[in-house]
C-alpha atoms as a PDB file:
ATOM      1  CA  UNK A   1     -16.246   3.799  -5.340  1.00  0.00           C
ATOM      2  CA  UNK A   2     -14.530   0.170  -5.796  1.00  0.00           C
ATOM      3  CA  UNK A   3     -12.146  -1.484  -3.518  1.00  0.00           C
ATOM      4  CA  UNK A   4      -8.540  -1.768  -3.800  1.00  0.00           C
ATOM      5  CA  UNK A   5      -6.548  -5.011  -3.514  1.00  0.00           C
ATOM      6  CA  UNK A   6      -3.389  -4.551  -2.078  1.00  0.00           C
ATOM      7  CA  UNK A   7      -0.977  -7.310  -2.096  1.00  0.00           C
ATOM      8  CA  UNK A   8       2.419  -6.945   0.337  1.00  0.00           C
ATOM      9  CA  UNK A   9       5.307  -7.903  -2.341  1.00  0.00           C
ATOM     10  CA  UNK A  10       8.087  -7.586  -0.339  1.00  0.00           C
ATOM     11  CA  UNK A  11       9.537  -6.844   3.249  1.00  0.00           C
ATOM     12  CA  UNK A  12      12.908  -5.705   2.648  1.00  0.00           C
ATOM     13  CA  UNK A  13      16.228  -4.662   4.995  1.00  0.00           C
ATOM     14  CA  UNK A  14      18.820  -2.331   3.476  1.00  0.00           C
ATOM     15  CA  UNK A  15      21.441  -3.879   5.748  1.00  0.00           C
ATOM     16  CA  UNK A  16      24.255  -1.507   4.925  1.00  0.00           C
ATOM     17  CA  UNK A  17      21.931   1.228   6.701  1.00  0.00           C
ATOM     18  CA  UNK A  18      20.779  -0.971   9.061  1.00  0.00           C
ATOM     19  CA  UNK A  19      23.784  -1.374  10.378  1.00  0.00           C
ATOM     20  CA  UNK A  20      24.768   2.311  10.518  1.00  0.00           C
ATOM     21  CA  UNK A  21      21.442   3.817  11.647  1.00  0.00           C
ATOM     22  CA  UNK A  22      19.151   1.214  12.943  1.00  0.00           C
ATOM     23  CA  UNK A  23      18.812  -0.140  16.704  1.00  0.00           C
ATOM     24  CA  UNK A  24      20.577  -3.260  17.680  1.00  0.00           C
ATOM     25  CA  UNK A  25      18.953  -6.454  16.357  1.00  0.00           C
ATOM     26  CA  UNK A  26      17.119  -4.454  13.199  1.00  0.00           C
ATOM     27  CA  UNK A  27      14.816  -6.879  10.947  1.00  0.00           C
ATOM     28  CA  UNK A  28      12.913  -6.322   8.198  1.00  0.00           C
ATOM     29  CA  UNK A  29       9.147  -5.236   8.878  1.00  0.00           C
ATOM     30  CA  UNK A  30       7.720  -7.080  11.938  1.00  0.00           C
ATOM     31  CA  UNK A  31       4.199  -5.957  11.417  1.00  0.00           C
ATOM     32  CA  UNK A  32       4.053  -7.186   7.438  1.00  0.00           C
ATOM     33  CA  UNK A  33       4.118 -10.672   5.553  1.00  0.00           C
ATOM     34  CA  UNK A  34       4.763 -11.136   1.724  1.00  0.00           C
ATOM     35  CA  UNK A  35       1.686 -12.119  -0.189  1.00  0.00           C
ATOM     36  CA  UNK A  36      -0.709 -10.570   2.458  1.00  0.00           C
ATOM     37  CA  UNK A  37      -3.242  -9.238   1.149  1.00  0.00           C
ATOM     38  CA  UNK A  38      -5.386  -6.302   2.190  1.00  0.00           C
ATOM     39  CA  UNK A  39      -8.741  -4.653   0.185  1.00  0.00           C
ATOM     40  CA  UNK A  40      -9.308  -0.672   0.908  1.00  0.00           C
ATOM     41  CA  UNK A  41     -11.421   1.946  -0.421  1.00  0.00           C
ATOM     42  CA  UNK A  42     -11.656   5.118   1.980  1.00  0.00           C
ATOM     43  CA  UNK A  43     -10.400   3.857   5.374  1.00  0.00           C
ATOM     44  CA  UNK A  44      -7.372   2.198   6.247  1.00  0.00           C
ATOM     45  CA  UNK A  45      -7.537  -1.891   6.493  1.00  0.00           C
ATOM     46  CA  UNK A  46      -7.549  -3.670  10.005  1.00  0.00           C
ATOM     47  CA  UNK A  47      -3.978  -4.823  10.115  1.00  0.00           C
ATOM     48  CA  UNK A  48      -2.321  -2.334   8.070  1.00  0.00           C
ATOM     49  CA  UNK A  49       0.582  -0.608   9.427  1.00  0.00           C
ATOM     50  CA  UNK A  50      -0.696   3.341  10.312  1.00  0.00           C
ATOM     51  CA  UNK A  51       2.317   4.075   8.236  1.00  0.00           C
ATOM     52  CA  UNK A  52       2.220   2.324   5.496  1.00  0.00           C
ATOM     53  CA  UNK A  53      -1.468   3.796   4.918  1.00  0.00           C
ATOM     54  CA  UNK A  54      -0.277   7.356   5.067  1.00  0.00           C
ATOM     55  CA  UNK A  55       2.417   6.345   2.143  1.00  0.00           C
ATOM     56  CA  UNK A  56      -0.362   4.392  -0.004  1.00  0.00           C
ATOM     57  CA  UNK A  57      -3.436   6.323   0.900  1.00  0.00           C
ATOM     58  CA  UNK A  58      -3.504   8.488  -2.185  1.00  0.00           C
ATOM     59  CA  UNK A  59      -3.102   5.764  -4.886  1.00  0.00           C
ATOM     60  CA  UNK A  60      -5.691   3.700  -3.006  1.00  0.00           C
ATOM     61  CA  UNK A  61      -7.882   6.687  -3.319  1.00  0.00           C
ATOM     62  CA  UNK A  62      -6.991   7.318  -6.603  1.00  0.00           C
ATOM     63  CA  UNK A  63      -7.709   3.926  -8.005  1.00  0.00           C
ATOM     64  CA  UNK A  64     -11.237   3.944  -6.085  1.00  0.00           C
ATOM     65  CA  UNK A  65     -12.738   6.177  -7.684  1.00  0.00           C
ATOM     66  CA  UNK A  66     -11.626   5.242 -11.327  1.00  0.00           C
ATOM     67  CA  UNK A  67      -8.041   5.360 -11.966  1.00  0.00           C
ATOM     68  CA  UNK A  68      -7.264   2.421 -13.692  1.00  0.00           C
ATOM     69  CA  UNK A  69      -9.002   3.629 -16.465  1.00  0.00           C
ATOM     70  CA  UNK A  70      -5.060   5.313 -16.865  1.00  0.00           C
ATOM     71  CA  UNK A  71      -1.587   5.034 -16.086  1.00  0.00           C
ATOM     72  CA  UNK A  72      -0.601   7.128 -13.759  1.00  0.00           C
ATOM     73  CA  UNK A  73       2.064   9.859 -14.393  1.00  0.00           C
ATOM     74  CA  UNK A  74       1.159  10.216 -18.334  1.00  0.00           C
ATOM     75  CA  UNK A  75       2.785   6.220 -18.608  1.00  0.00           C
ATOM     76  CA  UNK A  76       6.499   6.504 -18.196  1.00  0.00           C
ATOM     77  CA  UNK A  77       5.785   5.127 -14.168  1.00  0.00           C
ATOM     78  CA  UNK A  78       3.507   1.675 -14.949  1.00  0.00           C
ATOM     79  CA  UNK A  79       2.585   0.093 -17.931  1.00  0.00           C
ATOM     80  CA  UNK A  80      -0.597  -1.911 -16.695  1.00  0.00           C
ATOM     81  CA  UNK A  81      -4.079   0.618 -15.828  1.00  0.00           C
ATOM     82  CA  UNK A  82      -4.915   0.170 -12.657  1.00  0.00           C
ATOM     83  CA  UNK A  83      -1.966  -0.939 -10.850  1.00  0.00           C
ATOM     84  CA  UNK A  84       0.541   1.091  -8.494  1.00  0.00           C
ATOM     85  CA  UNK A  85       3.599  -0.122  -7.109  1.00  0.00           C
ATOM     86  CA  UNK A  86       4.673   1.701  -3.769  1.00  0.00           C
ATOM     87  CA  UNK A  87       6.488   1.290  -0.629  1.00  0.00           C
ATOM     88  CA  UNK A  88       6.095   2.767   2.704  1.00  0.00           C
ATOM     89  CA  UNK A  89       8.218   5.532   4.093  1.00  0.00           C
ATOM     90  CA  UNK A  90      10.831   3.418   6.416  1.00  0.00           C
ATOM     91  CA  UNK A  91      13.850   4.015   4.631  1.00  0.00           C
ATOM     92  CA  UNK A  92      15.820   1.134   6.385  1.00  0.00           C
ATOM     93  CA  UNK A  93      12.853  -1.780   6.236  1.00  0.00           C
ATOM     94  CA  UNK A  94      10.829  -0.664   3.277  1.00  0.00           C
ATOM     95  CA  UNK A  95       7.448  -2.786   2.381  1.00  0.00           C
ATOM     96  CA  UNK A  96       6.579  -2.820  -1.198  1.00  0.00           C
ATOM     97  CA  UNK A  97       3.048  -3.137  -2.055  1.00  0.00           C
ATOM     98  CA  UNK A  98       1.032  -4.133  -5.610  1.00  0.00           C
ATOM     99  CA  UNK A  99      -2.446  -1.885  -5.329  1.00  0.00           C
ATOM    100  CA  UNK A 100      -4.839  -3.186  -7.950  1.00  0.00           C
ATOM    101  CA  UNK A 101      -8.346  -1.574  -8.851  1.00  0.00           C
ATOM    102  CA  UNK A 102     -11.015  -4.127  -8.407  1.00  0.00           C
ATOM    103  CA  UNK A 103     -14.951  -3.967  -9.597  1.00  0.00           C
ATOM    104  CA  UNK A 104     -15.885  -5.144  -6.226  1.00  0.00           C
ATOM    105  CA  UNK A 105     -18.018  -1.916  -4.972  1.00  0.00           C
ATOM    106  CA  UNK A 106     -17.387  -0.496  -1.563  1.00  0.00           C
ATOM    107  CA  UNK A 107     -19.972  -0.376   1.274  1.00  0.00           C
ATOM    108  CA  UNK A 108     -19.887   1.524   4.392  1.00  0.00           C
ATOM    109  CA  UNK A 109     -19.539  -0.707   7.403  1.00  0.00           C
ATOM    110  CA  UNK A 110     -20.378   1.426   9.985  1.00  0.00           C
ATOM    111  CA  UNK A 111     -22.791   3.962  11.063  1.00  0.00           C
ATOM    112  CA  UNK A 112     -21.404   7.838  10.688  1.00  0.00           C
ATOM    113  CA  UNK A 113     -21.639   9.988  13.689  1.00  0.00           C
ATOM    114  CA  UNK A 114     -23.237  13.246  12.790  1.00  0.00           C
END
């Protein structure tokens, strides 16, 4: 399994909804910075929004164990192997993130219970 770089593009607020739905005071993601960059395999970064990570996890996964041999969805989605562009699931402060497959090989850091 290799890791996966992922890069935080953009932190975005759709201020027309923000406006209508969103609490008093609304800003784009808090937790998030553009051009931070984060490297997963099978467990979710330190400092990664919980959320985020349940919107990304499968195209981390995906490229980890050998995806960027391909496009992904037959090549009418991205034109470069071994890249994904995705957001996370808040609809009124989206993040976009750049995955990337690396040849850096993963390693478990910690001892499993069993």
């Amino acid at each position: 399994m290799k890791k996966v770089k992922i890069t935080v593009l953009r932190t975005m607020l759709n201020e027309d909804l923000a406006a209508e739905y969103g609490a008093e005071g609304l800003t784009a993601c808090p937790m998030l910075q553009e051009g931070q960059v984060f490297y997963a395999d099978y467990a979710k970064p330190e400092g990664l929004c919980d959320e985020a990570w349940k919107a990304i996890y499968q195209y981390v996964f995906a490229l980890a164990h050998g995806a960027e041999r391909e496009l992904f969805y037959y090549g009418d989605w991205i034109r470069k192997p071994g890249v994904a562009i995705c957001s996370c699931n808040d609809g009124l402060r989206p993040v976009i993130f750049k995955l990337e497959a690396t040849d850096q090989e993963s390693q478990i850091d910690y001892t499993p219970v069993r």
